[in-house]
PDB file of N, CA and C in Angstrom:
ATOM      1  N   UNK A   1       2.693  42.977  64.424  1.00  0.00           N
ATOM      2  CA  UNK A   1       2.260  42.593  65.745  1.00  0.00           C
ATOM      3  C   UNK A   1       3.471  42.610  66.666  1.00  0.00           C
ATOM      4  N   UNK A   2       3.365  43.467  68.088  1.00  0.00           N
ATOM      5  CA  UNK A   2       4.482  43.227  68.866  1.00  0.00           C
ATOM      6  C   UNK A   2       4.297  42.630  70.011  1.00  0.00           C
ATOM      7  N   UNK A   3       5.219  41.632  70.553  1.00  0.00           N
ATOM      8  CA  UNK A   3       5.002  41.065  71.869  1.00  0.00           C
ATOM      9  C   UNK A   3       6.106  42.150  72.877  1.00  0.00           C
ATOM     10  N   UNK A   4       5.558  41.562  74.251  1.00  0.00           N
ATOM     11  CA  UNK A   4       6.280  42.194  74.813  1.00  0.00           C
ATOM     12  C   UNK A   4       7.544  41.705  75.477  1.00  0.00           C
ATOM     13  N   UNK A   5       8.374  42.147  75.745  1.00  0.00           N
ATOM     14  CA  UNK A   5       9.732  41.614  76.046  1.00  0.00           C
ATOM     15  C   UNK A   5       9.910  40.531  76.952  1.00  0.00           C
ATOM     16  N   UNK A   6       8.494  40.729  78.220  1.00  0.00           N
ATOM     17  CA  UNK A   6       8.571  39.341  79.261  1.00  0.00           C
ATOM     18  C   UNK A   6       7.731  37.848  78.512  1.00  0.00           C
ATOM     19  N   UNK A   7       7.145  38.408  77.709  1.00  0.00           N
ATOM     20  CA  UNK A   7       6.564  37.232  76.829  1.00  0.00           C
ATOM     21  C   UNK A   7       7.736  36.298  76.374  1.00  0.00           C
ATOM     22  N   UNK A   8       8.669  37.017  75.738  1.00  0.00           N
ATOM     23  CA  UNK A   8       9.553  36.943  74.956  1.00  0.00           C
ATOM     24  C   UNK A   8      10.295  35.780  75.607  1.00  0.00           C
ATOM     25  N   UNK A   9      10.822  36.321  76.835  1.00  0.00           N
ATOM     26  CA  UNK A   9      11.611  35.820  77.844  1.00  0.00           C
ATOM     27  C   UNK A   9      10.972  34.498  78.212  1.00  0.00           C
ATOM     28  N   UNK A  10       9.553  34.181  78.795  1.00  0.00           N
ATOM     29  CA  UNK A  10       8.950  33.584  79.148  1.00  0.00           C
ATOM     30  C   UNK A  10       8.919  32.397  78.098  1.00  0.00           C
ATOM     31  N   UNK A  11       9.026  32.628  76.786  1.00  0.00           N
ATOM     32  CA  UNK A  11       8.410  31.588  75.674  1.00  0.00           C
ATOM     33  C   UNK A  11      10.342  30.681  75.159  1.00  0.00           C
ATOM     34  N   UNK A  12      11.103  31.707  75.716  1.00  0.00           N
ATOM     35  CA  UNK A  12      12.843  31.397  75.036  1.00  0.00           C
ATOM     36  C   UNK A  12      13.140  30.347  76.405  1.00  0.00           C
ATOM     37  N   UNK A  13      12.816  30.613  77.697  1.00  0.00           N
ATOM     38  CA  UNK A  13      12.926  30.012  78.421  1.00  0.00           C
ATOM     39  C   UNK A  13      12.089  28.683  78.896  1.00  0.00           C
ATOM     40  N   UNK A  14      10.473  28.967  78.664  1.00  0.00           N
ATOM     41  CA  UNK A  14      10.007  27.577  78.689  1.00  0.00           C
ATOM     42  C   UNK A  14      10.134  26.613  77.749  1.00  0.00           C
ATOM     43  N   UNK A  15      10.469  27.292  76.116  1.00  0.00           N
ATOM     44  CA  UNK A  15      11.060  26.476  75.469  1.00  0.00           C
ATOM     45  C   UNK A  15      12.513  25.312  75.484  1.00  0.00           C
ATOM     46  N   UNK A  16      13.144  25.533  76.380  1.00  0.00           N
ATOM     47  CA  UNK A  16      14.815  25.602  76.801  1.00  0.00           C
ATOM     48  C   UNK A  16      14.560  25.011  78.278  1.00  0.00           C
ATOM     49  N   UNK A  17      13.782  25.144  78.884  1.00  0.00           N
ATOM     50  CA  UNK A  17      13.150  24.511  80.179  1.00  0.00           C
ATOM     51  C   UNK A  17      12.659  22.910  80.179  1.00  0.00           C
ATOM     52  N   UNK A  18      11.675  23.021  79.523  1.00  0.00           N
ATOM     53  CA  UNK A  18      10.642  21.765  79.174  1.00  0.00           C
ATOM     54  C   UNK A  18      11.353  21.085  78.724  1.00  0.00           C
ATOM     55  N   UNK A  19      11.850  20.949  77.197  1.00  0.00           N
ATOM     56  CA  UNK A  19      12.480  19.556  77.087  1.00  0.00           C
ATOM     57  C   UNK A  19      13.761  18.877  77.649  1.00  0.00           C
ATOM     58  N   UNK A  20      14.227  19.876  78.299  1.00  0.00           N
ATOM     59  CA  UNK A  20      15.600  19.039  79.056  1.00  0.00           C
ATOM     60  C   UNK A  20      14.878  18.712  80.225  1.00  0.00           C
ATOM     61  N   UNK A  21      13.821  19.438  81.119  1.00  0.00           N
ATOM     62  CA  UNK A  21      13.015  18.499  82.008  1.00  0.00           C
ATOM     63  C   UNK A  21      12.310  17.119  81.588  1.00  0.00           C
ATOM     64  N   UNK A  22      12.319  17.158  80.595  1.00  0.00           N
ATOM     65  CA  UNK A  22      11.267  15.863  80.194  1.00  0.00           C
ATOM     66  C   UNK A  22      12.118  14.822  79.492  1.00  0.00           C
ATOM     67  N   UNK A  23      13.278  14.833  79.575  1.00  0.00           N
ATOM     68  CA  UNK A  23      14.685  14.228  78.955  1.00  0.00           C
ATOM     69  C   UNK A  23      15.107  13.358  81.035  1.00  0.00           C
ATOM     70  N   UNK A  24      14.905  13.733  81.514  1.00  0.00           N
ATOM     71  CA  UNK A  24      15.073  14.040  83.124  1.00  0.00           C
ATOM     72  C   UNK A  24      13.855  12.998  83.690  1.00  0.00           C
ATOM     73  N   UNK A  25      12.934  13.584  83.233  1.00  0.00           N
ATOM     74  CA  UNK A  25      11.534  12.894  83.818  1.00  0.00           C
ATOM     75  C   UNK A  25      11.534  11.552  83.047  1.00  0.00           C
ATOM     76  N   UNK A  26      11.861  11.203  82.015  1.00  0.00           N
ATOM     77  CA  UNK A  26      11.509  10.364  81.524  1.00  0.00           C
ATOM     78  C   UNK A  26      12.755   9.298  81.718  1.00  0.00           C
ATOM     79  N   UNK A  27      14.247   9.252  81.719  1.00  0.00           N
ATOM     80  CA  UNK A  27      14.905   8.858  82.073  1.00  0.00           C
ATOM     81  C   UNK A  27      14.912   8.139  83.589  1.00  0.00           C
ATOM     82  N   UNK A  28      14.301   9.277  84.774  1.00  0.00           N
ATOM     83  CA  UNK A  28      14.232   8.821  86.303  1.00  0.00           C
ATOM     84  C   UNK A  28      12.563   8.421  86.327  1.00  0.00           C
ATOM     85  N   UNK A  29      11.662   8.023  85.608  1.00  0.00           N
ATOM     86  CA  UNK A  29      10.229   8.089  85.830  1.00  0.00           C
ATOM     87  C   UNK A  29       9.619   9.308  86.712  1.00  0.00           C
ATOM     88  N   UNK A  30       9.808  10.758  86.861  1.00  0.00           N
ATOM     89  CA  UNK A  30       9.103  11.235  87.574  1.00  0.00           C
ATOM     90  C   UNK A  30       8.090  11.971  86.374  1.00  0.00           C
ATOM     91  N   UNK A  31       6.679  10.893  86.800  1.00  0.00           N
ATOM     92  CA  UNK A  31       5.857  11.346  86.227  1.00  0.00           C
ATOM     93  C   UNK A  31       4.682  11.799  87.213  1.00  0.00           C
ATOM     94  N   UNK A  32       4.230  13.312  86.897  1.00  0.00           N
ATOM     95  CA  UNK A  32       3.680  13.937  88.019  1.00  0.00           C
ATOM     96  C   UNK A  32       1.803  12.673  87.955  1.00  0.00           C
ATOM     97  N   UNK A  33       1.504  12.464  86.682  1.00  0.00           N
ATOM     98  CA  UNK A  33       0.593  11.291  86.851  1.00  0.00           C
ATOM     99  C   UNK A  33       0.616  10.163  86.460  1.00  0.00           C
ATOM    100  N   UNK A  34      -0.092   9.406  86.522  1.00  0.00           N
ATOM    101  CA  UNK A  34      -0.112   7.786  85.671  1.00  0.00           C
ATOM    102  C   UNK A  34      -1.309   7.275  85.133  1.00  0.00           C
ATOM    103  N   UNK A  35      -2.065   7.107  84.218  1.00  0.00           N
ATOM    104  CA  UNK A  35      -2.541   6.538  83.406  1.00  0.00           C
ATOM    105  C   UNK A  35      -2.795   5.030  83.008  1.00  0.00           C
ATOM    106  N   UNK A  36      -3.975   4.790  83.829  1.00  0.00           N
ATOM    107  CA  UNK A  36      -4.284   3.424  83.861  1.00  0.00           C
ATOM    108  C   UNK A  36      -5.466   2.607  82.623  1.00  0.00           C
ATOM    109  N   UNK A  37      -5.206   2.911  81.078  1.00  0.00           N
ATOM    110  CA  UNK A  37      -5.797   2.777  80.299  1.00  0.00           C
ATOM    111  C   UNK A  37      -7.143   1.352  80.755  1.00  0.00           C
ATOM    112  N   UNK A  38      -6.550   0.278  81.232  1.00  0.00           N
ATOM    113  CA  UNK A  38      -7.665  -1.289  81.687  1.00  0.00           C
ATOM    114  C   UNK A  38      -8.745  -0.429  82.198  1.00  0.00           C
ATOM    115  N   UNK A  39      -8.268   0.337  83.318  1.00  0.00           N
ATOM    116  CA  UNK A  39      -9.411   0.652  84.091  1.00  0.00           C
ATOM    117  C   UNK A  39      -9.708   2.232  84.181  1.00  0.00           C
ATOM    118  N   UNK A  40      -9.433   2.887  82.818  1.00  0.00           N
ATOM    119  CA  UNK A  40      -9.521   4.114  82.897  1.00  0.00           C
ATOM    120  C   UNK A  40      -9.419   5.423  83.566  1.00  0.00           C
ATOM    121  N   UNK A  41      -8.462   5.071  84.755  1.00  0.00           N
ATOM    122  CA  UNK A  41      -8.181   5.890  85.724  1.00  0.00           C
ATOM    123  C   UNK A  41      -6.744   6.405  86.035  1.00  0.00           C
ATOM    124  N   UNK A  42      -6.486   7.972  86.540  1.00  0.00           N
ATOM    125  CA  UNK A  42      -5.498   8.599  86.731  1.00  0.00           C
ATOM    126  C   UNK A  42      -5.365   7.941  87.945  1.00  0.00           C
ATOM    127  N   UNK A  43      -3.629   8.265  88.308  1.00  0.00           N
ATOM    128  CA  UNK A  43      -3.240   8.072  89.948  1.00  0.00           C
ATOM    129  C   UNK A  43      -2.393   9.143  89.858  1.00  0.00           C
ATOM    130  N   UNK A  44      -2.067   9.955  91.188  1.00  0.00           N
ATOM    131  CA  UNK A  44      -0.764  10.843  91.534  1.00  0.00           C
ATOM    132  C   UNK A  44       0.780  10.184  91.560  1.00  0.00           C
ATOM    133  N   UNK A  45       1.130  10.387  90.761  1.00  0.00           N
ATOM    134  CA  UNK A  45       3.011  10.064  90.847  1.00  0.00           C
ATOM    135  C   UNK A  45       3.217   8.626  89.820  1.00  0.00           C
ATOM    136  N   UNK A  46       4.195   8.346  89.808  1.00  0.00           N
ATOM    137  CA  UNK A  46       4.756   6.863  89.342  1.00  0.00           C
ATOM    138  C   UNK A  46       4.230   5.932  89.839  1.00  0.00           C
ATOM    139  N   UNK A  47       2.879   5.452  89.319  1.00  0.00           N
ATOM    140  CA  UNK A  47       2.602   4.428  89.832  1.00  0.00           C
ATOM    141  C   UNK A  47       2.914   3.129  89.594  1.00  0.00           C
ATOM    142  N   UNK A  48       3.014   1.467  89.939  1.00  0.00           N
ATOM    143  CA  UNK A  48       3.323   0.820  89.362  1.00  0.00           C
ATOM    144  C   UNK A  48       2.013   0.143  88.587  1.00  0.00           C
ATOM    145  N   UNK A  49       1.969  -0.590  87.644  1.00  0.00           N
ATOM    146  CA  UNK A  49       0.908  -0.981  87.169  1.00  0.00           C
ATOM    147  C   UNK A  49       0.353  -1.600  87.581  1.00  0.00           C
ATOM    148  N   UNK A  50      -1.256  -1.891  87.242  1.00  0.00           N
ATOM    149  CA  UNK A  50      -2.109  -2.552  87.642  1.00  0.00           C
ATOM    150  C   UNK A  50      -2.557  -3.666  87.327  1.00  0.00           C
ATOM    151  N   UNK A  51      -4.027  -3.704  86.471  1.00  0.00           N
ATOM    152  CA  UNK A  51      -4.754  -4.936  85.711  1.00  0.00           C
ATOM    153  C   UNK A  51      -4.123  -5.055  84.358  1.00  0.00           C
ATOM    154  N   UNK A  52      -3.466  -3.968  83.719  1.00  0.00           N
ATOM    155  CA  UNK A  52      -2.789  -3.422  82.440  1.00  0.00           C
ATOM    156  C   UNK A  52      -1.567  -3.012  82.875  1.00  0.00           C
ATOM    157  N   UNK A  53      -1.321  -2.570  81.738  1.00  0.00           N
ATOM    158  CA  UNK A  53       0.003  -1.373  81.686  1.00  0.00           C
ATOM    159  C   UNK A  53      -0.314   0.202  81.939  1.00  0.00           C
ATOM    160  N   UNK A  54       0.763   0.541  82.694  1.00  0.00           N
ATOM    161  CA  UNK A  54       0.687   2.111  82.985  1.00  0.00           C
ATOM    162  C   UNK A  54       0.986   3.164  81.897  1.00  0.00           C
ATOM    163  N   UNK A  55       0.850   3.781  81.774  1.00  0.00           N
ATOM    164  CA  UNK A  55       1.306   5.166  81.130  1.00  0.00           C
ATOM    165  C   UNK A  55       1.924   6.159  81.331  1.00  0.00           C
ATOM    166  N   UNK A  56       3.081   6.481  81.708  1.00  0.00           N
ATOM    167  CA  UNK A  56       3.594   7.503  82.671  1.00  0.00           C
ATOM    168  C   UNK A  56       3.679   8.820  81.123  1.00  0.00           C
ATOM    169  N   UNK A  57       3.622   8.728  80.087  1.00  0.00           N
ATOM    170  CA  UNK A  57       4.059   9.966  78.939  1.00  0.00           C
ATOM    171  C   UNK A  57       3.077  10.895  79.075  1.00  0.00           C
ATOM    172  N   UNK A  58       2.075  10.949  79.620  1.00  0.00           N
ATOM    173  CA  UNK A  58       1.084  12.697  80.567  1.00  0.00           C
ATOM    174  C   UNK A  58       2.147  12.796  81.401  1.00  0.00           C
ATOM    175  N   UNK A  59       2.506  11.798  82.370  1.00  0.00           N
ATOM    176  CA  UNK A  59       2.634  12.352  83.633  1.00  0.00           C
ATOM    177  C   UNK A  59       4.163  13.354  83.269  1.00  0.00           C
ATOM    178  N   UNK A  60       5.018  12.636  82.580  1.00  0.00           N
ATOM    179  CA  UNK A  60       6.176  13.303  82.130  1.00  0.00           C
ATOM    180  C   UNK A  60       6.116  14.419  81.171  1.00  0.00           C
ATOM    181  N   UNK A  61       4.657  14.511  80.686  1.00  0.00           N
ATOM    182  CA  UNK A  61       4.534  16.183  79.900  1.00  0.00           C
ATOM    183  C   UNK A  61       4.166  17.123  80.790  1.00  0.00           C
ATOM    184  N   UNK A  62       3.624  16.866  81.702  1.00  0.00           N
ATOM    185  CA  UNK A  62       2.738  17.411  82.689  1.00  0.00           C
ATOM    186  C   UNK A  62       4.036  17.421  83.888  1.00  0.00           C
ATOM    187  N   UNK A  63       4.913  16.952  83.823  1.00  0.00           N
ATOM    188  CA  UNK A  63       6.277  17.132  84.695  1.00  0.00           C
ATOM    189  C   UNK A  63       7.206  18.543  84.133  1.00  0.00           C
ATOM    190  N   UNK A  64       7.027  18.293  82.460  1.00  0.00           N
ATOM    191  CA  UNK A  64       7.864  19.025  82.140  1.00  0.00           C
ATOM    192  C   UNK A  64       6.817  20.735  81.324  1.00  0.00           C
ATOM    193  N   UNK A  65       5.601  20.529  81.696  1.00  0.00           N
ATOM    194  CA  UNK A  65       5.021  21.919  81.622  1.00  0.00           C
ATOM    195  C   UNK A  65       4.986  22.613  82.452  1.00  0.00           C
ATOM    196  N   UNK A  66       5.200  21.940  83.893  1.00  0.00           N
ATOM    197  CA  UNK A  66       5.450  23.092  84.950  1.00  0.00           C
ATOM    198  C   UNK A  66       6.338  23.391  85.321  1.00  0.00           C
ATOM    199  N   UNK A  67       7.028  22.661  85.011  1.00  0.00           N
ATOM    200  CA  UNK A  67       8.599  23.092  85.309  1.00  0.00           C
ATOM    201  C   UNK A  67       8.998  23.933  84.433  1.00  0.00           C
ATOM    202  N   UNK A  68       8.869  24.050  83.048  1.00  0.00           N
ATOM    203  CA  UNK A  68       8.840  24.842  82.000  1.00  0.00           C
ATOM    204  C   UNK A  68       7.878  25.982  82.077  1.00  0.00           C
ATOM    205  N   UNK A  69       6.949  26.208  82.382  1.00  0.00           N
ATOM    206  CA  UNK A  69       6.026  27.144  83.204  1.00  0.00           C
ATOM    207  C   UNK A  69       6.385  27.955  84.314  1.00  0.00           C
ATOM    208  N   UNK A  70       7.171  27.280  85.152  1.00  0.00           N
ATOM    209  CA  UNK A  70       7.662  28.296  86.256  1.00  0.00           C
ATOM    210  C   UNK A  70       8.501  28.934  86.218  1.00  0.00           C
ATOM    211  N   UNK A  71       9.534  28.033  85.044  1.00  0.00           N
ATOM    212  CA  UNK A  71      11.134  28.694  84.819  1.00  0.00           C
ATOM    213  C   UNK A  71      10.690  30.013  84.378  1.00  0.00           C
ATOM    214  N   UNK A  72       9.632  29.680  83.477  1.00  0.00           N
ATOM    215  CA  UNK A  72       9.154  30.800  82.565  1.00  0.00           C
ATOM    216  C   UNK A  72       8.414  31.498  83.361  1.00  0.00           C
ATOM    217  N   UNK A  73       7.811  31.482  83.932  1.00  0.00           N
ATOM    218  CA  UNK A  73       7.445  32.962  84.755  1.00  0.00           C
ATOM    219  C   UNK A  73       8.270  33.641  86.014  1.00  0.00           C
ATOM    220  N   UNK A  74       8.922  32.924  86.293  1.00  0.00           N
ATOM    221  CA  UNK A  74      10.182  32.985  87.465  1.00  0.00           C
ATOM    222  C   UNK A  74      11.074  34.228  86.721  1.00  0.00           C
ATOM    223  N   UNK A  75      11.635  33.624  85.520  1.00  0.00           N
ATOM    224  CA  UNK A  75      12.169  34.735  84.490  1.00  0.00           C
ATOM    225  C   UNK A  75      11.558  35.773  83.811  1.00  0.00           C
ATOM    226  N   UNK A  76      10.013  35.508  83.715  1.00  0.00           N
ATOM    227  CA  UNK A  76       9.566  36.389  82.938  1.00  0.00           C
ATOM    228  C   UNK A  76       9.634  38.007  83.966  1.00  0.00           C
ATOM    229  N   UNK A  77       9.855  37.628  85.253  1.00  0.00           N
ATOM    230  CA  UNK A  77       9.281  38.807  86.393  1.00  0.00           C
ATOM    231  C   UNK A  77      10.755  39.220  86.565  1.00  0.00           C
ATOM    232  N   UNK A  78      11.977  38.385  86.249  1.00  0.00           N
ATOM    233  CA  UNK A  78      13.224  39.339  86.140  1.00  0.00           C
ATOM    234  C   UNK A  78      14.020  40.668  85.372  1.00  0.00           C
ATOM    235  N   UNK A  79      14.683  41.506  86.001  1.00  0.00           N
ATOM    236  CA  UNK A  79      15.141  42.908  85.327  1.00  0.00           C
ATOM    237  C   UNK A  79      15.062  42.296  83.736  1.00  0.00           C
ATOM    238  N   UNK A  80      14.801  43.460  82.651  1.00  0.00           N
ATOM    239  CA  UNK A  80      15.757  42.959  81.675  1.00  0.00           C
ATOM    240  C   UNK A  80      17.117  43.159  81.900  1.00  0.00           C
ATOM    241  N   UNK A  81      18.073  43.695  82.529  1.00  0.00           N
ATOM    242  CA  UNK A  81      18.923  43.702  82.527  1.00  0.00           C
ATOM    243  C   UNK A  81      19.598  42.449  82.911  1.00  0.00           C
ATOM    244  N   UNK A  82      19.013  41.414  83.590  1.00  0.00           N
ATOM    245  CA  UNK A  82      19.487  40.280  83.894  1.00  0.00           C
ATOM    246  C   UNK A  82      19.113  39.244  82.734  1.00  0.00           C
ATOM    247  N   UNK A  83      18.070  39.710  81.921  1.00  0.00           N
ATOM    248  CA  UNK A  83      17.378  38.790  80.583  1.00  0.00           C
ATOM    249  C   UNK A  83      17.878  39.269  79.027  1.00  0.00           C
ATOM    250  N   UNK A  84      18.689  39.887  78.867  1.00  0.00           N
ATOM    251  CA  UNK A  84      19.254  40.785  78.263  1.00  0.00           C
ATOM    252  C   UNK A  84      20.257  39.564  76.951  1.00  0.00           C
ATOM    253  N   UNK A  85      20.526  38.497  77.691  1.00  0.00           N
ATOM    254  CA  UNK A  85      21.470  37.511  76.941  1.00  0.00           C
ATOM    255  C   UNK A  85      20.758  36.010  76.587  1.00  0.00           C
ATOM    256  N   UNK A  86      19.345  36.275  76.606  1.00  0.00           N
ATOM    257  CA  UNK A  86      18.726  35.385  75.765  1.00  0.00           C
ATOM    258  C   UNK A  86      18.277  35.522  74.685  1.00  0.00           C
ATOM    259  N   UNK A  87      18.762  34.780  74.042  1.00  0.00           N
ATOM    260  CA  UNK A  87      18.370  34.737  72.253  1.00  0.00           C
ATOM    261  C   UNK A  87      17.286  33.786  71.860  1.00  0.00           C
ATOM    262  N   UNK A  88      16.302  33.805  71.213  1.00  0.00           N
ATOM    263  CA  UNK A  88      15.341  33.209  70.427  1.00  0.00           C
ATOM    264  C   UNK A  88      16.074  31.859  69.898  1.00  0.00           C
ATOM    265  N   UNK A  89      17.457  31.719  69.904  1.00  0.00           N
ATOM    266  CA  UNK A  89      17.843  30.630  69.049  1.00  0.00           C
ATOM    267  C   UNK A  89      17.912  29.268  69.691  1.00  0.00           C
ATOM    268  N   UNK A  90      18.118  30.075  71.699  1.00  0.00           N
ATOM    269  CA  UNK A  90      18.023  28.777  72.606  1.00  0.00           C
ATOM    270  C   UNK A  90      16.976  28.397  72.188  1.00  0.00           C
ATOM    271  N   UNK A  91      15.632  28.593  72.024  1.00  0.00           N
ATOM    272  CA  UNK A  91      14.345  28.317  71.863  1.00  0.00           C
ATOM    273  C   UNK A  91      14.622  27.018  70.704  1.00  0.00           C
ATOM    274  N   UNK A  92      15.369  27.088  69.957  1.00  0.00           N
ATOM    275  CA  UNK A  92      15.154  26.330  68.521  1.00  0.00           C
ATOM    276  C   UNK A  92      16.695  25.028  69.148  1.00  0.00           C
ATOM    277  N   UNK A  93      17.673  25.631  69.207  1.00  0.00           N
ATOM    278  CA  UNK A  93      18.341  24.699  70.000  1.00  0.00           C
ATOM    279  C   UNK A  93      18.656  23.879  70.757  1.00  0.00           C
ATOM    280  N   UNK A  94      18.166  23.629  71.751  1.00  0.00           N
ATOM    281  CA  UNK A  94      17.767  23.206  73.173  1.00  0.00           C
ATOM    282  C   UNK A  94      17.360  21.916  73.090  1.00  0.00           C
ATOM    283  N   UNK A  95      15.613  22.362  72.147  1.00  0.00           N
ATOM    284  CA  UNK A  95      15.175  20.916  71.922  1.00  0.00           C
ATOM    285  C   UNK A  95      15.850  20.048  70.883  1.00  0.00           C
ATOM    286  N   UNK A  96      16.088  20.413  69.792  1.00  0.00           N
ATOM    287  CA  UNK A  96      17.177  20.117  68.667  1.00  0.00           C
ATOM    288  C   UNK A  96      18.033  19.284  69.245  1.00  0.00           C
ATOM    289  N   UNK A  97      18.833  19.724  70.215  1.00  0.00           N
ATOM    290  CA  UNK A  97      19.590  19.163  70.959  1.00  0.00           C
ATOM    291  C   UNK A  97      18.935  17.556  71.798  1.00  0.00           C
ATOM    292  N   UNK A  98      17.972  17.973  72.720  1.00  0.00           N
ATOM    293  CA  UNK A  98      16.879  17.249  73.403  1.00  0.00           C
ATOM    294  C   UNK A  98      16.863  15.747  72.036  1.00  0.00           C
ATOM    295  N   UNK A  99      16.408  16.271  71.070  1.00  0.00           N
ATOM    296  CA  UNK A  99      16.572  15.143  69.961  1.00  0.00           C
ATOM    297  C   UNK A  99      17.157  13.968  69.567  1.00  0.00           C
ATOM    298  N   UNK A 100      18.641  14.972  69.695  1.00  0.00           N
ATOM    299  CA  UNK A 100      19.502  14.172  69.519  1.00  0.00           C
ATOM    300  C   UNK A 100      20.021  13.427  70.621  1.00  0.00           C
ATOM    301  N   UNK A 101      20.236  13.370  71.647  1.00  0.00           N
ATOM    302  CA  UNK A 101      19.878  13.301  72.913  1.00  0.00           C
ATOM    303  C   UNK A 101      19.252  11.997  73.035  1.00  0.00           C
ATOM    304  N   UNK A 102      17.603  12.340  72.829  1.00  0.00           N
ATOM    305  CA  UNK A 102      16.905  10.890  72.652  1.00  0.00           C
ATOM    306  C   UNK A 102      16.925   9.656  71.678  1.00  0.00           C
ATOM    307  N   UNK A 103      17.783   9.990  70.660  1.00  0.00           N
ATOM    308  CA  UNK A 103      18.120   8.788  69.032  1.00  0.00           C
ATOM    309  C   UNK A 103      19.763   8.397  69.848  1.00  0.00           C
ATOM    310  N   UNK A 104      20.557   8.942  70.837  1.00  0.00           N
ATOM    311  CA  UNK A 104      21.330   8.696  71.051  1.00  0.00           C
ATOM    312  C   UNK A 104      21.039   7.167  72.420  1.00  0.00           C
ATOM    313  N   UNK A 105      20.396   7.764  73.172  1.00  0.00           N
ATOM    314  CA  UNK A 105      19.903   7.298  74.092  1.00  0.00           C
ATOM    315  C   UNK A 105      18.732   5.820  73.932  1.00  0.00           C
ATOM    316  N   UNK A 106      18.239   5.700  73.065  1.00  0.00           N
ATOM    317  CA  UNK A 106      16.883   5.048  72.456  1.00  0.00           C
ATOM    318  C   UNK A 106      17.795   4.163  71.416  1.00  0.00           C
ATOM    319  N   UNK A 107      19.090   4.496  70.999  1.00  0.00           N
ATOM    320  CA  UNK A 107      19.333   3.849  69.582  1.00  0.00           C
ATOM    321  C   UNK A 107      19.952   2.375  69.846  1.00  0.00           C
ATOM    322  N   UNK A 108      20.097   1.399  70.839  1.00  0.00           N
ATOM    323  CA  UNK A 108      19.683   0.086  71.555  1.00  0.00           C
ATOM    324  C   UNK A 108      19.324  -0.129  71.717  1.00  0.00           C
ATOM    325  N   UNK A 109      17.993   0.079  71.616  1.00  0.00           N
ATOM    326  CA  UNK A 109      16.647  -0.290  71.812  1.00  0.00           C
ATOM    327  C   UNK A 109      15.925  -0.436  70.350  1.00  0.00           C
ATOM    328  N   UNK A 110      16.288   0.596  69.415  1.00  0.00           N
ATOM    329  CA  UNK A 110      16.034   0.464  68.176  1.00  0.00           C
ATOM    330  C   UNK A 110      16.696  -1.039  67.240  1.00  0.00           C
ATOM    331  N   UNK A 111      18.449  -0.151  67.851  1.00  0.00           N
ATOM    332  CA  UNK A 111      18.913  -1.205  66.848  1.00  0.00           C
ATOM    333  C   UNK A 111      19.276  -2.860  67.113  1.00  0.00           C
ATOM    334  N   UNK A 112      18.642  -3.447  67.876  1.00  0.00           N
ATOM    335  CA  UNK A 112      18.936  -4.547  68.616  1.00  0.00           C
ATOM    336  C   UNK A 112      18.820  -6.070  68.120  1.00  0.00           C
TER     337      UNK A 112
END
């Protein structure tokens, strides 16, 4: 089976996109929604909570799929000659990284 080269591009880059956006989003709260489990209802942006607790972890996937989505089609429509020096390995790296990242960040909260 062969893909084609802007696929390629598109999937190395939204991979490599998304989770350092959502490392970002979740750190500053920009969550594109909020999630009001009490009363079962969405709101637009960071909301603060209500009758319950909020949910901002959609709004911060949903922060970091379009942003990861656009990178990726933004790039996918560039020369290869300008796409030429992406490797499949950012794809596996990035978030790997993103990982460690979050056990670094989270690990005072764990170990407390």
């Amino acid at each position: 089976m062969s893909t084609s080269r802007r696929f390629e591009v598109f999937a190395i880059v939204f991979a490599t996109v998304a989770p350092l956006v959502y490392v970002i989003a979740v750190e500053n709260n920009y969550a594109l929604i909020t999630y009001h489990p009490i009363t079962y209802s969405f709101g637009f942006g960071a909301q603060q909570p209500g009758e319950g607790p909020a949910m901002y972890w959609f709004g911060w996937m949903a922060t970091a799929a379009l942003a990861g989505g656009g990178a990726g089609l933004v790039a996918g429509l560039l020369p290869a000659a300008l796409t030429r020096f992406l490797r499949p390995a950012l794809a596996w790296l990035v978030p790997l990284g993103v990982l460690v990242a979050f056990v670094i960040l989270l690990r005072d909260y764990f170990l407390r």
